[in-house]
Protein backbone atom coordinates (compact mmCIF):
# COMPACT_ATOMS: atom_id res chain seq x y z
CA UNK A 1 -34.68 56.49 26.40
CA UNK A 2 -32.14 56.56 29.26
CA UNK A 3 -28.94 55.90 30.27
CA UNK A 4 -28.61 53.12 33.22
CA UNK A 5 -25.63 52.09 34.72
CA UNK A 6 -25.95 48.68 36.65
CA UNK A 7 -23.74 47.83 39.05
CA UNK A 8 -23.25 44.22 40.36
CA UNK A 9 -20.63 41.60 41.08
CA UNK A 10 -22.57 38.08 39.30
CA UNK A 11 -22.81 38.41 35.71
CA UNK A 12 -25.95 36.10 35.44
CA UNK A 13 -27.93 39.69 37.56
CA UNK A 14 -26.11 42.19 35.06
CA UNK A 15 -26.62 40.10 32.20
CA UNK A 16 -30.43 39.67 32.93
CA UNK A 17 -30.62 43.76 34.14
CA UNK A 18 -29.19 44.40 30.51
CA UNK A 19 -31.55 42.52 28.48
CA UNK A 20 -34.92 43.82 30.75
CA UNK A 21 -33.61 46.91 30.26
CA UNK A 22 -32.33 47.01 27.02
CA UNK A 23 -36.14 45.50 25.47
CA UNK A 24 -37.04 48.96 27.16
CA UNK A 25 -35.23 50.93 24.94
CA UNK A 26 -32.36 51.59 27.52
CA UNK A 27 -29.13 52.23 27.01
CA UNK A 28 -27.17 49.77 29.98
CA UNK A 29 -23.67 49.83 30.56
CA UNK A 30 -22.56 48.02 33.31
CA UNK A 31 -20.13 47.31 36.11
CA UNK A 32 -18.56 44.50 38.10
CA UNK A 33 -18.24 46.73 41.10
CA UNK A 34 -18.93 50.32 42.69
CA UNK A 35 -15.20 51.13 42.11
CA UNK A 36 -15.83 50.28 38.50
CA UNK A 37 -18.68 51.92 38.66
CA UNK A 38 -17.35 54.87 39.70
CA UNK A 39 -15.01 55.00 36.97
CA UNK A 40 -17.25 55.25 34.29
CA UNK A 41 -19.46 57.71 36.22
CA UNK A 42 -16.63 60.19 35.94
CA UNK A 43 -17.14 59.22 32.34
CA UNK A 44 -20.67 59.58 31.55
CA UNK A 45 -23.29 61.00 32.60
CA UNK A 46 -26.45 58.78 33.30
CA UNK A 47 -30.00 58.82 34.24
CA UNK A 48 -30.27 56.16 36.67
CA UNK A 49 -27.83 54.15 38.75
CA UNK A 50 -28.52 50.38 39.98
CA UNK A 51 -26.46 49.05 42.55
CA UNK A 52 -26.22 45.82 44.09
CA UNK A 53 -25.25 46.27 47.75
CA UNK A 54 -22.64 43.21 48.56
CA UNK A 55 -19.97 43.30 46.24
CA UNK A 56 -15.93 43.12 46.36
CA UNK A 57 -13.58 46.18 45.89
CA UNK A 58 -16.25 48.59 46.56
CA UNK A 59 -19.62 47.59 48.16
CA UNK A 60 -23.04 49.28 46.84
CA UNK A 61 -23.11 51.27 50.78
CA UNK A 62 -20.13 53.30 50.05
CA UNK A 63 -21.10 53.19 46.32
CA UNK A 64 -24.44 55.23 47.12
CA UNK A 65 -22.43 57.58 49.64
CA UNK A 66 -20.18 58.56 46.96
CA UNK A 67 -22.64 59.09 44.32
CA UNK A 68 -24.83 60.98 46.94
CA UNK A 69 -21.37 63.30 47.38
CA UNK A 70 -21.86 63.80 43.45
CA UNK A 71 -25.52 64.31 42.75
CA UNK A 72 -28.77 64.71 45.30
CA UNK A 73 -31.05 64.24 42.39
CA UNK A 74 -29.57 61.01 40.70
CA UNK A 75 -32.18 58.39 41.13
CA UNK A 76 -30.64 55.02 42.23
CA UNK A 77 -32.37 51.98 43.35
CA UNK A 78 -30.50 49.65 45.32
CA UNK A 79 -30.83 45.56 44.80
CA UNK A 80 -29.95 43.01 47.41
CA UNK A 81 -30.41 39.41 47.77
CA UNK A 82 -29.05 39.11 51.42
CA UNK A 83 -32.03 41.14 53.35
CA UNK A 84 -30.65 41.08 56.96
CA UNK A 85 -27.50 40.00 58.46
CA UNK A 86 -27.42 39.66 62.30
CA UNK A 87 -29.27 43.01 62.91
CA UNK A 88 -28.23 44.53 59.77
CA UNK A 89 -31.07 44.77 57.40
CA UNK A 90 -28.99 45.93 53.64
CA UNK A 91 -31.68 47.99 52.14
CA UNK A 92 -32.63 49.43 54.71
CA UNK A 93 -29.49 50.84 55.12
CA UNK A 94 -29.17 51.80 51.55
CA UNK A 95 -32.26 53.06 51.46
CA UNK A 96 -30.89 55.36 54.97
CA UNK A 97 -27.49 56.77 53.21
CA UNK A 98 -29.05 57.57 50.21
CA UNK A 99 -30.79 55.08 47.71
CA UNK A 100 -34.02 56.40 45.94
CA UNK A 101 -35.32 53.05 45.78
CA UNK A 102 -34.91 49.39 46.90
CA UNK A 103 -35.64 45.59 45.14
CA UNK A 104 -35.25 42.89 46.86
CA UNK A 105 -33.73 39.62 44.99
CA UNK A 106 -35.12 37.74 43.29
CA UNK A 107 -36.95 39.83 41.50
CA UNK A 108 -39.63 40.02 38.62
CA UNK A 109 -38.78 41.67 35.31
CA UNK A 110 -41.98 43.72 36.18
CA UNK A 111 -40.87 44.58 39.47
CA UNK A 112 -37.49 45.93 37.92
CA UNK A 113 -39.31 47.97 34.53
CA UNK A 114 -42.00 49.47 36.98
CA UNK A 115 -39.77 50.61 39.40
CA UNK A 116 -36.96 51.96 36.76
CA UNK A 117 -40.10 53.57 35.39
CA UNK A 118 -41.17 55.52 38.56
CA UNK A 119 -37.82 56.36 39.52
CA UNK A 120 -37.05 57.64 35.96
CA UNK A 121 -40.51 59.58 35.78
CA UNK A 122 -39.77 61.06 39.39
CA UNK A 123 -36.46 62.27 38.08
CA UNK A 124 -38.15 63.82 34.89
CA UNK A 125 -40.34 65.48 37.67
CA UNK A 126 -37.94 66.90 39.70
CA UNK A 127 -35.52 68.11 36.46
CA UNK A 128 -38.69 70.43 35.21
CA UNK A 129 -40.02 71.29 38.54
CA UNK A 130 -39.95 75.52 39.13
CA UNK A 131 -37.16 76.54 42.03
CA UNK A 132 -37.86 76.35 45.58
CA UNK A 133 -37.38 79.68 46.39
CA UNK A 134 -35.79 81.05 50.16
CA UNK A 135 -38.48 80.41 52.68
CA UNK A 136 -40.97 77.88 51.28
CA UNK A 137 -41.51 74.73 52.32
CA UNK A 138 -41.71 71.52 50.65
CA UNK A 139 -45.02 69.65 51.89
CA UNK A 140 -42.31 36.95 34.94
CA UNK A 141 -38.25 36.89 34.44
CA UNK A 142 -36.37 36.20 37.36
CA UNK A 143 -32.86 38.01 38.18
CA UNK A 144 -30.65 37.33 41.49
């Protein structure tokens, strides 16, 4: 199956990612924090990238601009359990600089396998779609 990297900063949400994942046939490594994550995406090449938003060292904000610097195609859903701050709404946001994809926590264990599903079929898409050529257009588990 594929290769997820989850990124998060309370062991209880990567802990609980790993095992929904893993009864999917994944392969999950995980990481503390982007910075960490970062490090072991210079490492390894994965399908799918889930990143919490609020986290120390390296928040999931500048973690998504980076990857986006990287990769346009990488699927990545972002997960936050904050929702808005003053007028600062976190997945929004993510969803703005570059996230594929956003889950609010907490969320279901279905919620997280059907959209890791989607996102990992809409990659598959994209991967064996023909070239655009010059001129066309383009028309119940819980975790924290």
């Amino acid at each position: 199956m594929a290769s997820i990297l989850v990124i998060d900063d309370h062991a209880a949400v990567l802990e609980t990612v790993k095992v929904i994942l893993a009864k999917q046939g994944h392969e999950i490594r995980t990481a503390p924090n982007g910075k960490a994550g970062m490090t072991y995406m210079s490492k390894k090449k994965f399908d799918l990238i889930i990143t919490d938003i609020i986290m120390p060292e390296q928040d999931g904000i500048e973690t998504i601009a980076q990857l986006r610097a990287v990769s346009t195609r990488l699927p990545i859903l972002a997960i936050s359990g904050l929702g808005m701050v003053g007028d600062t709404d976190f997945l929004k946001a993510a969803a703005q600089i570059g996230a594929t994809d956003t889950l609010a926590k907490p969320f279901r264990a279905v919620e997280l396998v059907s959209k890791v599903s989607s996102l990992l079929q809409g990659a598959e898409a994209r991967s064996t779609a023909a070239p655009v050529h010059a001129g066309a257009s383009l028309g119940g588990c819980s975790a924290y």
